[in-house]
Protein backbone atom coordinates (compact mmCIF):
# COMPACT_ATOMS: atom_id res chain seq x y z
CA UNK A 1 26.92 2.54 -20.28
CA UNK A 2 27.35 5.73 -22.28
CA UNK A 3 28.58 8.71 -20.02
CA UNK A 4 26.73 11.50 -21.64
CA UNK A 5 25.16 14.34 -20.27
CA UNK A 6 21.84 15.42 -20.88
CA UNK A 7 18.03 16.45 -19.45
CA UNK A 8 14.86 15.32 -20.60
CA UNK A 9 11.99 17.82 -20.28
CA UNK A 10 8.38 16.56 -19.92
CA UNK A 11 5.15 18.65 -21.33
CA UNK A 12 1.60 17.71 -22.18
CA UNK A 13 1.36 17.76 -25.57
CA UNK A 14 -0.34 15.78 -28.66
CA UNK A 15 1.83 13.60 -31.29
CA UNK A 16 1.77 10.18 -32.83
CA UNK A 17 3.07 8.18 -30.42
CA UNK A 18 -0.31 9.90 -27.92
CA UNK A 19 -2.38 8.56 -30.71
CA UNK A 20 -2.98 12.68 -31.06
CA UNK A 21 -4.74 12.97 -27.56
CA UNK A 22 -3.42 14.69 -25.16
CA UNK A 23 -0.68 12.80 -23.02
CA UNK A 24 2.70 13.34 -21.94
CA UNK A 25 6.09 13.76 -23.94
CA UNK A 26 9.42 14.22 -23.67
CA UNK A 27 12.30 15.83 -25.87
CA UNK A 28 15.87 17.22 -25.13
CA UNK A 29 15.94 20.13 -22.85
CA UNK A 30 20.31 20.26 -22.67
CA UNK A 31 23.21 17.92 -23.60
CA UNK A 32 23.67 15.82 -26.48
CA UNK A 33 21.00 13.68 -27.46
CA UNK A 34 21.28 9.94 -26.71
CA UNK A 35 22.85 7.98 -29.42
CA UNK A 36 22.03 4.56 -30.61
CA UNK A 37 25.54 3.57 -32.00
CA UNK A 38 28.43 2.21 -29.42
CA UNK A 39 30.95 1.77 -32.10
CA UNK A 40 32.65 -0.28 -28.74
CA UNK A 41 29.92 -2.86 -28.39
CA UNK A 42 29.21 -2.76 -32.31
CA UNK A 43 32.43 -4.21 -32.09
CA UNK A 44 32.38 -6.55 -29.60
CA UNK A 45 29.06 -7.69 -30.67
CA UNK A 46 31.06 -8.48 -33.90
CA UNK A 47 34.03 -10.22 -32.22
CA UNK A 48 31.44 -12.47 -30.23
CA UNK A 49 29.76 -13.61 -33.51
CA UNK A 50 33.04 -14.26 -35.20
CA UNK A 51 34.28 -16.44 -32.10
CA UNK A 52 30.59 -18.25 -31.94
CA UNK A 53 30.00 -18.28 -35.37
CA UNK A 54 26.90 -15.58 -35.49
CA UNK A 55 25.52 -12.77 -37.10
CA UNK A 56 25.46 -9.55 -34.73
CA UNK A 57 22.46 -7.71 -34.67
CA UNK A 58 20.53 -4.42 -33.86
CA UNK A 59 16.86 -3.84 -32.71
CA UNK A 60 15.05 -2.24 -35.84
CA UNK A 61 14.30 1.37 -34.23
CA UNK A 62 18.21 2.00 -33.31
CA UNK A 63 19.36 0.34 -37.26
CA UNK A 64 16.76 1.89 -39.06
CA UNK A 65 15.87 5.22 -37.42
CA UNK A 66 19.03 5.63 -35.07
CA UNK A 67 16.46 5.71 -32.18
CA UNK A 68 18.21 4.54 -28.74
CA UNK A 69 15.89 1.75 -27.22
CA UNK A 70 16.06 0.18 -23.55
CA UNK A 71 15.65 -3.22 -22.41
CA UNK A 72 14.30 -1.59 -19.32
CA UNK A 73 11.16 -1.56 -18.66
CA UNK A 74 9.38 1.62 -17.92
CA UNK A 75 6.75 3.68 -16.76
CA UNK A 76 3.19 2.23 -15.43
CA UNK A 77 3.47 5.15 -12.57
CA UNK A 78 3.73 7.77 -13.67
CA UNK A 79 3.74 11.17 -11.68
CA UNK A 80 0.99 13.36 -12.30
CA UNK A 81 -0.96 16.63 -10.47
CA UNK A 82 -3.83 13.94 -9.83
CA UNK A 83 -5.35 10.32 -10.06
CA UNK A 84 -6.35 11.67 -13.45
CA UNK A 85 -3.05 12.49 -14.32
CA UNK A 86 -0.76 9.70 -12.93
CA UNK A 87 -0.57 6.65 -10.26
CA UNK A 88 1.89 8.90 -7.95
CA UNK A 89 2.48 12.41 -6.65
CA UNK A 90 6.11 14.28 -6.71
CA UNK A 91 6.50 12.97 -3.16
CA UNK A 92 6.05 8.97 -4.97
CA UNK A 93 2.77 8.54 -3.20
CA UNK A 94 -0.23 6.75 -4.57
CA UNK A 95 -2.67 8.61 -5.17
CA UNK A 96 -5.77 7.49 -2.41
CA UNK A 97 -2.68 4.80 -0.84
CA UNK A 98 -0.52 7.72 0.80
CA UNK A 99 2.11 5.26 2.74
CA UNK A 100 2.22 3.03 -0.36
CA UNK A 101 5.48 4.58 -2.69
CA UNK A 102 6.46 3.74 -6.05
CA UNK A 103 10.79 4.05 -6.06
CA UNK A 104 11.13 1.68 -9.29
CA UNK A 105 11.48 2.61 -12.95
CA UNK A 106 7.63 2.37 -12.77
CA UNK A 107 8.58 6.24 -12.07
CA UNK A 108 10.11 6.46 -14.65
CA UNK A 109 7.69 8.37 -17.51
CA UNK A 110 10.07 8.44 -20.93
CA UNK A 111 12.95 6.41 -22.28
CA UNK A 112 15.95 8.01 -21.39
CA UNK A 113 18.05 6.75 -23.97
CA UNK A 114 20.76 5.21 -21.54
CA UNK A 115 20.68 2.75 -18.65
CA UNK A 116 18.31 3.88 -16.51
CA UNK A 117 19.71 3.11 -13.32
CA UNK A 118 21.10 5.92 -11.89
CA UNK A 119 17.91 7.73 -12.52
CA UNK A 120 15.99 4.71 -10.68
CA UNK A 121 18.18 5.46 -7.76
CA UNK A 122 18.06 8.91 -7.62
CA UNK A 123 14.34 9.00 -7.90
CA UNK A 124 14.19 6.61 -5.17
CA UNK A 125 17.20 8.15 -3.02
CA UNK A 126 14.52 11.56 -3.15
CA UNK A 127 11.94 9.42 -2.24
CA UNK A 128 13.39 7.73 1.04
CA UNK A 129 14.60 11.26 2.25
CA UNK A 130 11.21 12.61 2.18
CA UNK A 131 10.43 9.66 4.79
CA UNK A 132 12.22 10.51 8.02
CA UNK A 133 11.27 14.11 7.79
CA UNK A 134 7.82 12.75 7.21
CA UNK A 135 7.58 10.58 10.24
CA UNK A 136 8.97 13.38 12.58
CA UNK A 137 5.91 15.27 11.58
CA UNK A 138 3.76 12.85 12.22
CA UNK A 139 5.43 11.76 15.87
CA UNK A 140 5.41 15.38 16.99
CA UNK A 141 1.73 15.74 15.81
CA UNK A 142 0.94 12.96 18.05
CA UNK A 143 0.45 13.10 21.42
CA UNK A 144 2.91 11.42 23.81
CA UNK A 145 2.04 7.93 24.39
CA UNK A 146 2.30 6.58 28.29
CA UNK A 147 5.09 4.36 29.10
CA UNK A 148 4.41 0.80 30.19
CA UNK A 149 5.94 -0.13 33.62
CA UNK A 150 8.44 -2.45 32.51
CA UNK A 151 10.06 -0.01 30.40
CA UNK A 152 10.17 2.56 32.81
CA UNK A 153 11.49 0.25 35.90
CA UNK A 154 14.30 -0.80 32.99
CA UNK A 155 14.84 2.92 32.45
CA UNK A 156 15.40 3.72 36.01
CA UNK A 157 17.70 0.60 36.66
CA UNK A 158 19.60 1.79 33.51
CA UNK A 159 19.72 -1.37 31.58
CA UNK A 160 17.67 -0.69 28.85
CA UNK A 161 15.82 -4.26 28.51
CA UNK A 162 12.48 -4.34 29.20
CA UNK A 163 11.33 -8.39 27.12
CA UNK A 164 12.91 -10.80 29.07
CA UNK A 165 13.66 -9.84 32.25
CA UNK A 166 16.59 -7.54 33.28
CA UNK A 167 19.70 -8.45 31.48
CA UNK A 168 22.84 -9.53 34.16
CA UNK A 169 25.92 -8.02 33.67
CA UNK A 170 28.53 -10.46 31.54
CA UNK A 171 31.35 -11.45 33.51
CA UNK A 172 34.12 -10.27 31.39
């Protein structure tokens, strides 16, 4: 995995690769850009062919263009303002499903020119906070619900079991 830093900005915008309609892009905000040669696994990749009688090769965008590709695949759900826009919201929602969350590199809108797997769990690290605070709201919105009687009696008696019967105290 390389360990450079660096941010990807999205905008709308119009290019090739949109087919010149209007759609979203990325490019470099800060950092280095991502870089298609590992001189380390070019040279494993050759050691590996020499021991197993190969030929090591490159996918055509990184040998021909220096473009980093990914193995990964990505996108499919992307965020957007709207169902227009995207499958999710910012909070990983889908749109018109709003307990139904996308947390997998479906997220994930551009290639970011490295493994992609700490972004996967960052994105999805965000997304799981949101949830507790989430359900709080929604239990203090509601009203209280009435106890049963079996979980009140177990209350009372202080043993906390209410399936099954009271629980009897172990003999240890």
């Amino acid at each position: 995995m390389q360990a450079t830093e660096g941010t990807l900005r999205l905008r709308l915008g119009r290019s090739a690769a949109t087919g010149w309609r209007l759609g979203l892009l990325s490019e470099l905000d800060a950092g280095a850009p991502p870089s298609a040669s590992l001189p380390a696994a070019t040279r494993l990749a050759e050691l590996l062919a020499e021991q197993l009688d190969g030929v090591p090769v490159a996918l055509a965008p990184e040998a021909l263009f220096g473009v980093p590709t990914t193995a990964h695949i990505l996108g499919g759900a992307c965020m957007g303002a709207g169902p227009e826009e995207g499958v999710i919201d910012s909070e990983h929602r889908v749109f018109g499903y709003q307990r139904l969350l996308v947390v997998d590199g479906a997220a994930v809108s551009a290639n970011p020119g490295v493994n992609p797997s700490l972004t996967i769990a960052a994105l999805a690290e965000r997304a799981m906070a949101r949830i507790p605070a989430a359900r709080r709201e929604r239990m203090s919105a509601a009203a209280p619900r009435a106890r049963g009687p079996r979980v009140a009696l177990a209350q009372r008696a202080g043993t906390g079991a209410w399936r099954g019967g009271p629980q009897r105290p172990s003999a240890a």
